[in-house]
Protein backbone atom coordinates (compact mmCIF):
# COMPACT_ATOMS: atom_id res chain seq x y z
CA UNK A 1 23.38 -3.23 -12.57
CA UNK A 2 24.15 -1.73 -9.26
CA UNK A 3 26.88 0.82 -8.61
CA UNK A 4 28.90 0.97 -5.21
CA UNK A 5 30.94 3.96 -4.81
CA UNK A 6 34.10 3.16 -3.22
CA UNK A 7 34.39 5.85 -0.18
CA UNK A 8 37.76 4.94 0.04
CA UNK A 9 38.15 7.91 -2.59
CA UNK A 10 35.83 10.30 -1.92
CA UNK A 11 36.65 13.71 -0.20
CA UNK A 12 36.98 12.88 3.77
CA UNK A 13 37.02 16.83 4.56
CA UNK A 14 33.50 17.02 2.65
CA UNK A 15 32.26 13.56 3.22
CA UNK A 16 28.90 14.50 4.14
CA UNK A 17 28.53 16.51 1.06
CA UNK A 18 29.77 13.55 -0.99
CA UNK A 19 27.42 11.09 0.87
CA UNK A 20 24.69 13.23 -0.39
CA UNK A 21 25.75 13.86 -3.81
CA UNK A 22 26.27 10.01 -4.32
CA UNK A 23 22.89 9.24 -2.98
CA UNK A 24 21.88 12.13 -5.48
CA UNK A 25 23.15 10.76 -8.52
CA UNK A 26 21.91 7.32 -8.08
CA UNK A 27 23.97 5.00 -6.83
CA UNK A 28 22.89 1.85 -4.79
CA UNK A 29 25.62 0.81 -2.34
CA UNK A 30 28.25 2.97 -0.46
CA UNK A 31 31.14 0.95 -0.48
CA UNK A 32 33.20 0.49 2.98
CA UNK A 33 36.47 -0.36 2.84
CA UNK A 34 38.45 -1.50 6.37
CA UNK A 35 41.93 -2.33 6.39
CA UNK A 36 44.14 -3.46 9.31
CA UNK A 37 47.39 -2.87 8.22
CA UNK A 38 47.96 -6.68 8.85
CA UNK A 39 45.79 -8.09 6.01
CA UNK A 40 46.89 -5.36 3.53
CA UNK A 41 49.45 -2.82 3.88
CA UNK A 42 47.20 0.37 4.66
CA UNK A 43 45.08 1.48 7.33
CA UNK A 44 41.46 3.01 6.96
CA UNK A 45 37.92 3.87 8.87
CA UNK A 46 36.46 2.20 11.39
CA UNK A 47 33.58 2.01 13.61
CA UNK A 48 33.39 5.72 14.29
CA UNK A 49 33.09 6.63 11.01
CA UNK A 50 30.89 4.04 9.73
CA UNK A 51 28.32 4.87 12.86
CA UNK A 52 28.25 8.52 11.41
CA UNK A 53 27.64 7.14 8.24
CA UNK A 54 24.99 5.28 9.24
CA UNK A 55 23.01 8.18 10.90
CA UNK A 56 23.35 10.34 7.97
CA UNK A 57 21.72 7.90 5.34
CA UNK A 58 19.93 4.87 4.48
CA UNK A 59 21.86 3.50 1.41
CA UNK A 60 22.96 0.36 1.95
CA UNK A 61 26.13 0.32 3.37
CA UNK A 62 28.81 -2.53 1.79
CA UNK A 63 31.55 -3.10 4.04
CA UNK A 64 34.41 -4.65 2.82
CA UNK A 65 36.46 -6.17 5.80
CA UNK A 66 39.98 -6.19 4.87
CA UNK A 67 41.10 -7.52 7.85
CA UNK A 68 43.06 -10.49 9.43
CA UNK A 69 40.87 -12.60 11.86
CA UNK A 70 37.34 -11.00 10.85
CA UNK A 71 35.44 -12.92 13.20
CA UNK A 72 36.64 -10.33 16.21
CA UNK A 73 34.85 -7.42 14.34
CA UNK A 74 32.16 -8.64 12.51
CA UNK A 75 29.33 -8.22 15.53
CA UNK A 76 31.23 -5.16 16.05
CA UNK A 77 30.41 -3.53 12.43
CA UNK A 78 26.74 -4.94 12.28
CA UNK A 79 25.99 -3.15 15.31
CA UNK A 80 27.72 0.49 13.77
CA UNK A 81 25.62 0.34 10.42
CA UNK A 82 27.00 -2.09 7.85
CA UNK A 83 23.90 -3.60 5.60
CA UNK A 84 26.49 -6.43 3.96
CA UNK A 85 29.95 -7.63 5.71
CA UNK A 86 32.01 -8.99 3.30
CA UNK A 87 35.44 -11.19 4.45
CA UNK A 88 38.30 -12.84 2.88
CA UNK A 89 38.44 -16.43 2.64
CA UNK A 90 42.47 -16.21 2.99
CA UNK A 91 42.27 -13.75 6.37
CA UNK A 92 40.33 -16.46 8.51
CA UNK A 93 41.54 -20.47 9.11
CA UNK A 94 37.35 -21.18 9.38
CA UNK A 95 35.50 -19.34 6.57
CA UNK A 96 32.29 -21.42 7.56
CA UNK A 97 32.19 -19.84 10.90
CA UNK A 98 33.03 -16.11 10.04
CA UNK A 99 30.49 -16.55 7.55
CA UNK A 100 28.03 -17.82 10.35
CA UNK A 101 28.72 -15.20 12.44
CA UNK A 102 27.68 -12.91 9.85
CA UNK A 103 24.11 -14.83 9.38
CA UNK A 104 23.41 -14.62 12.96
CA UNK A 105 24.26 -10.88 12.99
CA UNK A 106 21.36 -10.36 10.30
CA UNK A 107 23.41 -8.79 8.18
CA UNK A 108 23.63 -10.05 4.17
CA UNK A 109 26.98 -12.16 4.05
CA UNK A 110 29.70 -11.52 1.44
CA UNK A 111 32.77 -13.55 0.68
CA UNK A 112 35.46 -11.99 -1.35
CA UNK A 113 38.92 -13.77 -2.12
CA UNK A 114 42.89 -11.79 -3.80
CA UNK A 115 43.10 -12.12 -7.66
CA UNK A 116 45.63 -14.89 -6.95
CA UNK A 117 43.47 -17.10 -5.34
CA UNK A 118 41.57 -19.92 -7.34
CA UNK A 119 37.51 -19.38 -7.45
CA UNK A 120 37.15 -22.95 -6.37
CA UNK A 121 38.24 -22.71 -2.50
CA UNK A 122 34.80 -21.07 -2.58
CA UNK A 123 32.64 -23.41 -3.72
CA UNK A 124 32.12 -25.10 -0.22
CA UNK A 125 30.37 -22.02 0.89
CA UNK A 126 28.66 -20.25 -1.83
CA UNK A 127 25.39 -21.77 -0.68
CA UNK A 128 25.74 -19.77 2.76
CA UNK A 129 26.39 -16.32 1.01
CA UNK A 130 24.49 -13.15 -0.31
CA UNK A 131 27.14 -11.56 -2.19
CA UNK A 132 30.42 -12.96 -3.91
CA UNK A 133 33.13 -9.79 -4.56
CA UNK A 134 35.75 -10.67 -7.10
CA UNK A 135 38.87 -8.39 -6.07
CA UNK A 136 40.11 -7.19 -9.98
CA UNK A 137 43.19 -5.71 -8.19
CA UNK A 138 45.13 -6.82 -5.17
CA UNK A 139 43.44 -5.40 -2.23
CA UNK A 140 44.92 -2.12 0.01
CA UNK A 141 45.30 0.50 -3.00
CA UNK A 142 43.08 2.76 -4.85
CA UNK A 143 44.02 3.17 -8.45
CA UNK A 144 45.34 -0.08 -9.72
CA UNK A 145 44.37 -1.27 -12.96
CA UNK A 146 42.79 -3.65 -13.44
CA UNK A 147 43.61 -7.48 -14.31
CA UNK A 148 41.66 -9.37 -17.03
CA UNK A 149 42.64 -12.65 -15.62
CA UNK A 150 39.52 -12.05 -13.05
CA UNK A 151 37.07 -11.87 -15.84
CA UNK A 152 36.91 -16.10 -15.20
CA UNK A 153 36.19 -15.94 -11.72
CA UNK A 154 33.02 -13.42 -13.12
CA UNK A 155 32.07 -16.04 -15.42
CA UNK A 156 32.41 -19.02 -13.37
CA UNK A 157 30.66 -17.65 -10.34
CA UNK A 158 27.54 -16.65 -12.92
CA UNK A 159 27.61 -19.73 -14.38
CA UNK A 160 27.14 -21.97 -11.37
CA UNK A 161 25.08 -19.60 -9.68
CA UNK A 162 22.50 -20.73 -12.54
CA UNK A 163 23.51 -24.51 -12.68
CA UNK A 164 22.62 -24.86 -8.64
CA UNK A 165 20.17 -22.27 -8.80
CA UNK A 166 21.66 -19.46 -6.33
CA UNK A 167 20.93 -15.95 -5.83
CA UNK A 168 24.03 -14.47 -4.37
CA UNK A 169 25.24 -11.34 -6.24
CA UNK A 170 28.43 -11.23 -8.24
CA UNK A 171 30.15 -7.57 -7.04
CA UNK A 172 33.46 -6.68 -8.34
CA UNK A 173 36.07 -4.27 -7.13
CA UNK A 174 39.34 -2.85 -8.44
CA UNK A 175 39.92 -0.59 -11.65
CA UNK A 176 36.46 -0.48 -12.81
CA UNK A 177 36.12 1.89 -15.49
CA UNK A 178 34.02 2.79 -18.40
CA UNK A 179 36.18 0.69 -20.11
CA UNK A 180 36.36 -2.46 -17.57
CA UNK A 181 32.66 -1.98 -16.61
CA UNK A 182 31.33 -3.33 -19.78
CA UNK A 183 33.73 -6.76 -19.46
CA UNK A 184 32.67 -7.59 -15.91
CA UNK A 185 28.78 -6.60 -17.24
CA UNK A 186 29.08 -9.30 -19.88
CA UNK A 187 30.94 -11.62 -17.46
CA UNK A 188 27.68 -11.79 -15.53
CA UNK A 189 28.40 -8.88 -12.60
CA UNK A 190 25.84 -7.70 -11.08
CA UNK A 191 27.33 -5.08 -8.76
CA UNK A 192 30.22 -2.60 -9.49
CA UNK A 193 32.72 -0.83 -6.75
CA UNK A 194 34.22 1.92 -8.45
CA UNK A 195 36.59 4.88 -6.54
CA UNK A 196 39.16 6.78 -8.59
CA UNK A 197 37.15 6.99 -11.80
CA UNK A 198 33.74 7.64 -10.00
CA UNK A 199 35.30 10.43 -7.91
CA UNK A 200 37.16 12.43 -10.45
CA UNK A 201 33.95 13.23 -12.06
CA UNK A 202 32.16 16.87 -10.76
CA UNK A 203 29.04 15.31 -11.84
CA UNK A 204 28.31 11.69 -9.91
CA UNK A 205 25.56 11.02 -11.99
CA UNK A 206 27.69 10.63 -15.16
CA UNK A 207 29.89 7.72 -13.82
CA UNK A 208 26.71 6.48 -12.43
CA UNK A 209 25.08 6.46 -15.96
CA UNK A 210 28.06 5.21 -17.67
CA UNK A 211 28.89 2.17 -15.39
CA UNK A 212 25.15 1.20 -15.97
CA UNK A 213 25.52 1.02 -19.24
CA UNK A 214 22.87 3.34 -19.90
């Protein structure tokens, strides 16, 4: 299990300290969340930020592109730092070709799609992807809970990543908890973004060991 820290959350007047302390504790992925305003209601970092990012570490860096019409950034936030860019299906009219763009990049390509979108409009591209995020909360807002209903789209996506023999990871975002961790676990997840619970601890390396599992 891999933990992704949702920087959305974090301390922005300290974020080099928290950078560090995440690293510290053990986490895998910093998670990167960009939002338009346009896609989702709020508006967050962008290539300035990331590029400091970037210079200050070599976790992998998981951007999550919240944005409408991804295709006009993605070279754009390969060449600032991000290790995976990950788009909506529903903010692009040619999935196949944002995903492309991604490939050529050499960046890892993620696909992510709202709670109330069916699993199935991704099955056309799953074969062209690194990383599948399923969004447990509608995207733009830190500190939603966090909707059962999704647990399918965990199992599903497992399940035929083993019936057409896949590798893509299964990453999932939006009210993870100690208590929502363990369902997406047995669901078959294989990464977990977590903000407001991971953050309010003092000690990183006890959400760390608890989303685990360990």
């Amino acid at each position: 299990m891999k933990i992704a820290p949702s920087l959305l959350s974090c301390n922005f007047m300290k974020l080099e300290d928290e950078i560090n302390a995440i690293e510290a504790a053990g986490a895998d992925y910093l998670h990167f969340d960009v939002m338009d305003g346009m896609f989702v209601p709020n508006l967050s970092f962008a290539f300035p930020i990331l590029q400091q990012i970037r210079a200050h570490t070599n976790m992998t860096i998981d951007t999550h592109l919240m944005v409408k019409k991804p295709e006009r950034y993605i070279q754009s936030f390969a060449d600032a730092g991000s290790d995976i860019i990950t788009v909506h299906v529903e903010a692009t009219e040619h999935i196949h070709r944002a995903l492309q763009l991604i490939r050529d990049t050499g960046k890892k390509v993620g696909i992510t799609l709202n709670p109330g979108t069916p699993i199935e409009v991704l099955i056309p591209v799953l074969h062209m992807v690194d990383l599948v995020l399923v969004m447990t909360v509608n995207p733009g807002f830190g500190g939603q809970s966090f909707i059962q209903e999704c647990l399918s789209k965990i199992e599903f996506l497992n399940e035929y990543r083993d019936e057409y023999q896949l590798s893509y990871e299964i990453e999932v975002d939006g009210g993870v908890n100690d208590v929502s961790a363990q369902y997406c676990i047995d669901s078959g997840a294989d990464v977990l973004v977590a903000g407001s619970y991971f953050f309010k601890h003092d000690d990183y390396s006890i959400p760390v060991r608890v989303l685990k599992g360990e």
